[in-house]
Protein backbone atom coordinates (compact mmCIF):
# COMPACT_ATOMS: atom_id res chain seq x y z
CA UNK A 1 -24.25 29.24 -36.40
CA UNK A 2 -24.66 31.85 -39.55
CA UNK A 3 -27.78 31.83 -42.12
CA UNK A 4 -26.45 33.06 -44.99
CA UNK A 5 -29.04 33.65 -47.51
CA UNK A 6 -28.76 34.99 -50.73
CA UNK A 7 -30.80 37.91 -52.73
CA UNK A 8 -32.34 39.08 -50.26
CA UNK A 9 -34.48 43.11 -48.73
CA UNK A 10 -34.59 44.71 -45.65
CA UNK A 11 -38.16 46.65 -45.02
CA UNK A 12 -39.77 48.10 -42.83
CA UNK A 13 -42.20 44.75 -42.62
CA UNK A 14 -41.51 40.62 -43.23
CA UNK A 15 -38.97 39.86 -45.92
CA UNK A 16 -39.65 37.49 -48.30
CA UNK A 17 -37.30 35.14 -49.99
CA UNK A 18 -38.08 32.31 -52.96
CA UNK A 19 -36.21 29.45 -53.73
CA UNK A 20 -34.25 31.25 -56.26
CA UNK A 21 -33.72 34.57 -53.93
CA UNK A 22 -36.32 36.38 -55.91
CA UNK A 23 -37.41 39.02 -52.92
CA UNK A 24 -41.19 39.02 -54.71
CA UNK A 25 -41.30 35.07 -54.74
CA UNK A 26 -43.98 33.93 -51.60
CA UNK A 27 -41.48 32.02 -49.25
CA UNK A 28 -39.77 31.72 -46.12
CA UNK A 29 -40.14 34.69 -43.60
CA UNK A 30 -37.18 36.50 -41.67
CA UNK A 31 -39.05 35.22 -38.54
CA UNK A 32 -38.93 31.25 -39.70
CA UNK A 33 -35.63 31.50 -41.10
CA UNK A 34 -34.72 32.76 -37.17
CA UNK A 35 -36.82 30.06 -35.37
CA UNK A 36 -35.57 27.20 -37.59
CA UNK A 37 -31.81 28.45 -36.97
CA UNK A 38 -32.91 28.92 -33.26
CA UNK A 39 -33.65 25.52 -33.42
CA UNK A 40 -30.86 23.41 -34.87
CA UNK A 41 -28.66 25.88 -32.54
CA UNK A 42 -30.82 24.19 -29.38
CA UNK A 43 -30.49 20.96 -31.30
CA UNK A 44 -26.76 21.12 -31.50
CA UNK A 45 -26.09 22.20 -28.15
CA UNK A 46 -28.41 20.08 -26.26
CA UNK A 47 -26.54 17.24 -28.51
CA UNK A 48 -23.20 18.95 -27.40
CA UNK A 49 -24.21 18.88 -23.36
CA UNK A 50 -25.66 15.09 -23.82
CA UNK A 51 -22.12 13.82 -25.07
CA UNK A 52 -20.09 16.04 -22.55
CA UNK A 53 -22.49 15.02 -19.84
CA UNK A 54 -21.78 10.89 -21.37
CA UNK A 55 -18.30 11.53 -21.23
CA UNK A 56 -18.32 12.37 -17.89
CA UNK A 57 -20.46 9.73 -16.54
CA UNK A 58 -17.99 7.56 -18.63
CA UNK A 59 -14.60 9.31 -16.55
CA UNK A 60 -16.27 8.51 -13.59
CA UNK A 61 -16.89 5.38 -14.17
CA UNK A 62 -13.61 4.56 -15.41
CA UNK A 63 -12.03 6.38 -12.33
CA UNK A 64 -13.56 4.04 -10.03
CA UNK A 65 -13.31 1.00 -11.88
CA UNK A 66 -9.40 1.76 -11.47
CA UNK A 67 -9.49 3.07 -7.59
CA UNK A 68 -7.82 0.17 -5.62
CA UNK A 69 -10.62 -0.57 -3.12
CA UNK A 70 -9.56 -3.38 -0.16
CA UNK A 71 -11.46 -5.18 2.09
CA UNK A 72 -10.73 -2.67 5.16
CA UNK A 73 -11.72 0.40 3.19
CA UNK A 74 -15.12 -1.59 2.90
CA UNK A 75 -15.23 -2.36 6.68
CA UNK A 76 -14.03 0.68 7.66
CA UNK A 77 -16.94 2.32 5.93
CA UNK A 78 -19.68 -0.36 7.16
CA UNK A 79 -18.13 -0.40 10.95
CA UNK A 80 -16.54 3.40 11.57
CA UNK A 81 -16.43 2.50 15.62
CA UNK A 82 -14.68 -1.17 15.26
CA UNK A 83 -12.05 0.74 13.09
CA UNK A 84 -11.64 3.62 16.01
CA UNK A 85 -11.08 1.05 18.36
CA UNK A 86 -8.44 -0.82 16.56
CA UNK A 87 -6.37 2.47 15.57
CA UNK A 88 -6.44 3.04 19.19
CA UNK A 89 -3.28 0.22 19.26
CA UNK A 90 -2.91 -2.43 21.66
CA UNK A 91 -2.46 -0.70 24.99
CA UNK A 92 -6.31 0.18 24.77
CA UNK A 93 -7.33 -3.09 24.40
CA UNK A 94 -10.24 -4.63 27.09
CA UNK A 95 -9.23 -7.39 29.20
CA UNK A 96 -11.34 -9.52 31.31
CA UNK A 97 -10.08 -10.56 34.69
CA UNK A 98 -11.49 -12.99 36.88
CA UNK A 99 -12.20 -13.90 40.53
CA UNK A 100 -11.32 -17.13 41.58
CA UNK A 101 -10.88 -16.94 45.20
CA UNK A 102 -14.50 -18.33 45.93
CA UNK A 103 -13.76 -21.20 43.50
CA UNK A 104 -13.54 -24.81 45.00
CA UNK A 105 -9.83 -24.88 45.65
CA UNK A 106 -9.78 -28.40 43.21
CA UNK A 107 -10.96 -26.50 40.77
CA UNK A 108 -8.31 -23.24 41.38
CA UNK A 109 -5.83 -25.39 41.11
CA UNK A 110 -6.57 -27.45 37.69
CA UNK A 111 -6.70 -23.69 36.18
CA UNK A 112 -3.24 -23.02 37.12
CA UNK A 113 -1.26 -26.62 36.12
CA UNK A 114 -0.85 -25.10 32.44
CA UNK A 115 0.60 -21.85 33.84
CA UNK A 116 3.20 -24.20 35.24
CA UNK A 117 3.41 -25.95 32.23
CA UNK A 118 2.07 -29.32 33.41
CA UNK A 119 -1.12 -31.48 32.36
CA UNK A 120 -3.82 -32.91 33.60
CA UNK A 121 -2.64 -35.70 34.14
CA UNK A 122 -0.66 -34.21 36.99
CA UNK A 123 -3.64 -33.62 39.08
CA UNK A 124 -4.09 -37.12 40.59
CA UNK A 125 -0.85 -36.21 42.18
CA UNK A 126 -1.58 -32.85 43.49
CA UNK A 127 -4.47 -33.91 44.46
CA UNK A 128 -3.22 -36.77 46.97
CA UNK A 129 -0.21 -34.42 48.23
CA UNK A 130 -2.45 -31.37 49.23
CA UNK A 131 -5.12 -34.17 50.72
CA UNK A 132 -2.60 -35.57 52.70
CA UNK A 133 -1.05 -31.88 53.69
CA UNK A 134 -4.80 -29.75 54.23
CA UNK A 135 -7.65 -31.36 52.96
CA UNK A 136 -7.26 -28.54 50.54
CA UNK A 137 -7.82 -25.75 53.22
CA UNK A 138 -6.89 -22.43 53.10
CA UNK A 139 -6.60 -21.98 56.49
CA UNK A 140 -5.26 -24.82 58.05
CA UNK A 141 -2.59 -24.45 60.59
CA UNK A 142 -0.23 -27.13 61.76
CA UNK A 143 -0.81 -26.46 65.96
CA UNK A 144 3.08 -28.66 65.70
CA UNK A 145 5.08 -26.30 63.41
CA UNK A 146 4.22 -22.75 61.66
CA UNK A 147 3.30 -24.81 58.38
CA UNK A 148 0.15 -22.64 56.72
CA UNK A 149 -2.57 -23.06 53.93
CA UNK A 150 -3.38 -25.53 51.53
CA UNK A 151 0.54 -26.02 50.34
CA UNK A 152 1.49 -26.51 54.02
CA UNK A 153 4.69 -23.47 53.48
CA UNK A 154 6.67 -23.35 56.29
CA UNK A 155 6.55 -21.24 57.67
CA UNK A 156 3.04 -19.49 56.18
CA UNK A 157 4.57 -16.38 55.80
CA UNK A 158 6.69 -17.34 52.59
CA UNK A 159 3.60 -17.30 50.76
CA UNK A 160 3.54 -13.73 50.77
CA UNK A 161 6.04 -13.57 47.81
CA UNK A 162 2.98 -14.69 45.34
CA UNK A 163 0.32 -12.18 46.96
CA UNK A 164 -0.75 -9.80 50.29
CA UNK A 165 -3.33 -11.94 50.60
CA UNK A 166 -1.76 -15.48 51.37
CA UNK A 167 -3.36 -16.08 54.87
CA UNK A 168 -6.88 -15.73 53.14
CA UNK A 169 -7.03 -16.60 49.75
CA UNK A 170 -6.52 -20.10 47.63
CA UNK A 171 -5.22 -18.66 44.54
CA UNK A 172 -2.44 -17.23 46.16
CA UNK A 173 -1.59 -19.96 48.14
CA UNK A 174 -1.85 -22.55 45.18
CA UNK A 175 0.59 -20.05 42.78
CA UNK A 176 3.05 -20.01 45.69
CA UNK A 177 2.31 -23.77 46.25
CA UNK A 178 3.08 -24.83 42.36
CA UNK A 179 5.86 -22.38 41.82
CA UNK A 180 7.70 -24.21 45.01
CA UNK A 181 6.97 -27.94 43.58
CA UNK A 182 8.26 -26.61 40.59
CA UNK A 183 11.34 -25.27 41.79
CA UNK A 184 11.68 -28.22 43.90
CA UNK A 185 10.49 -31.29 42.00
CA UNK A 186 9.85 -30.33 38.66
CA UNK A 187 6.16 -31.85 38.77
CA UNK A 188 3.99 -32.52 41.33
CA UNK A 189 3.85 -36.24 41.02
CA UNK A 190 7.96 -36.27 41.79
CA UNK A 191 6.49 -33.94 44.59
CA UNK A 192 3.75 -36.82 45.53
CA UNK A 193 6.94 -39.72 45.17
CA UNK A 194 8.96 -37.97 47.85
CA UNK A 195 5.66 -37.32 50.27
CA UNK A 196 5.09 -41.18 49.99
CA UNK A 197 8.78 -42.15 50.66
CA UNK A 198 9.97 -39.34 53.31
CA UNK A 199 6.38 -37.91 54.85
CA UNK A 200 6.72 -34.67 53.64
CA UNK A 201 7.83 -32.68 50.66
């Protein structure tokens, strides 16, 4: 910004100007005329900086008023490790397995009906055949034939198909033991029907 001032003397000490520009008039110094241009300078370019720095602010604002935020980008940023663990894709997903061998055979075997597609109310029937066949034991062993486990499969060793471990455990013998009724009978209370009317199944 200029200061133009008119009628005015350069000396060798403070140069006086009047109203009217007469040099001899008492009025405003050299050194006030710089401090008061100094000053609306300062004035004008703190007001310049206070707009840019409004206009700014303002951009910003308007910038992320307009950024299209989602409900992941907001979970992602409040739980970093759940959204690791789900990039990872399915094949690193935790499973839970469970033993059942120790399991009440009863019990085993009311677990498994869905698998086969059955109910509940199929039980009752199961139940009664593998009475009549076991008593539900894993290890019994007809001394008249090579019949084996709780299904009674003749001979035992056809139970191997559902698991290594068909001599020993329940839940191998009951798979085998429902996949055959299935195969068979369809159910196990058709199974139970032709126990009652022939003596075996």
């Amino acid at each position: 910004m200029a200061v133009v001032a008119t009628g005015f003397a350069v000396g060798s000490g403070a140069l006086s100007l009047s109203a009217d520009g007469d040099p001899t008039s008492p009025s405003t110094s050299v050194a006030d005329l710089g401090s008061a241009a100094a000053g609306t300078s300062a004035s004008t370019l703190s007001d310049t900086a206070e707009a840019d720095t409004q206009a700014e602010v303002a951009a910003a604002e308007d910038a992320r008023a307009q950024a299209p935020v989602s409900r992941s980008d907001s979970r992602a940023k409040a739980d970093p490790l759940k959204k690791d663990t789900l990039s990872l894709g399915a094949g690193n997903a935790m499973s839970r397995t469970e033993d059942l061998s120790d399991e009440d055979p009863r019990v085993i075997a009311r677990a498994l009906l869905s698998k086969f597609g059955w109910g509940e109310d199929q039980f009752g029937c199961l139940d009664s055949l593998w009475t009549r066949e076991s008593n539900w034991n894993p290890h019994a062993d007809n001394p008249n034939s090579s019949a084996y486990g709780i299904p009674q499969a003749l001979p035992g060793s056809k139970m191997a198909s559902a698991g290594a471990d068909w001599a020993t455990n329940p839940v191998t013998q009951i798979t085998w033991g429902l996949g055959y009724i299935q195969d068979r009978y369809g159910s196990p209370c058709s199974a139970w029907g032709h126990s009652q009317s022939h003596g075996f199944y």
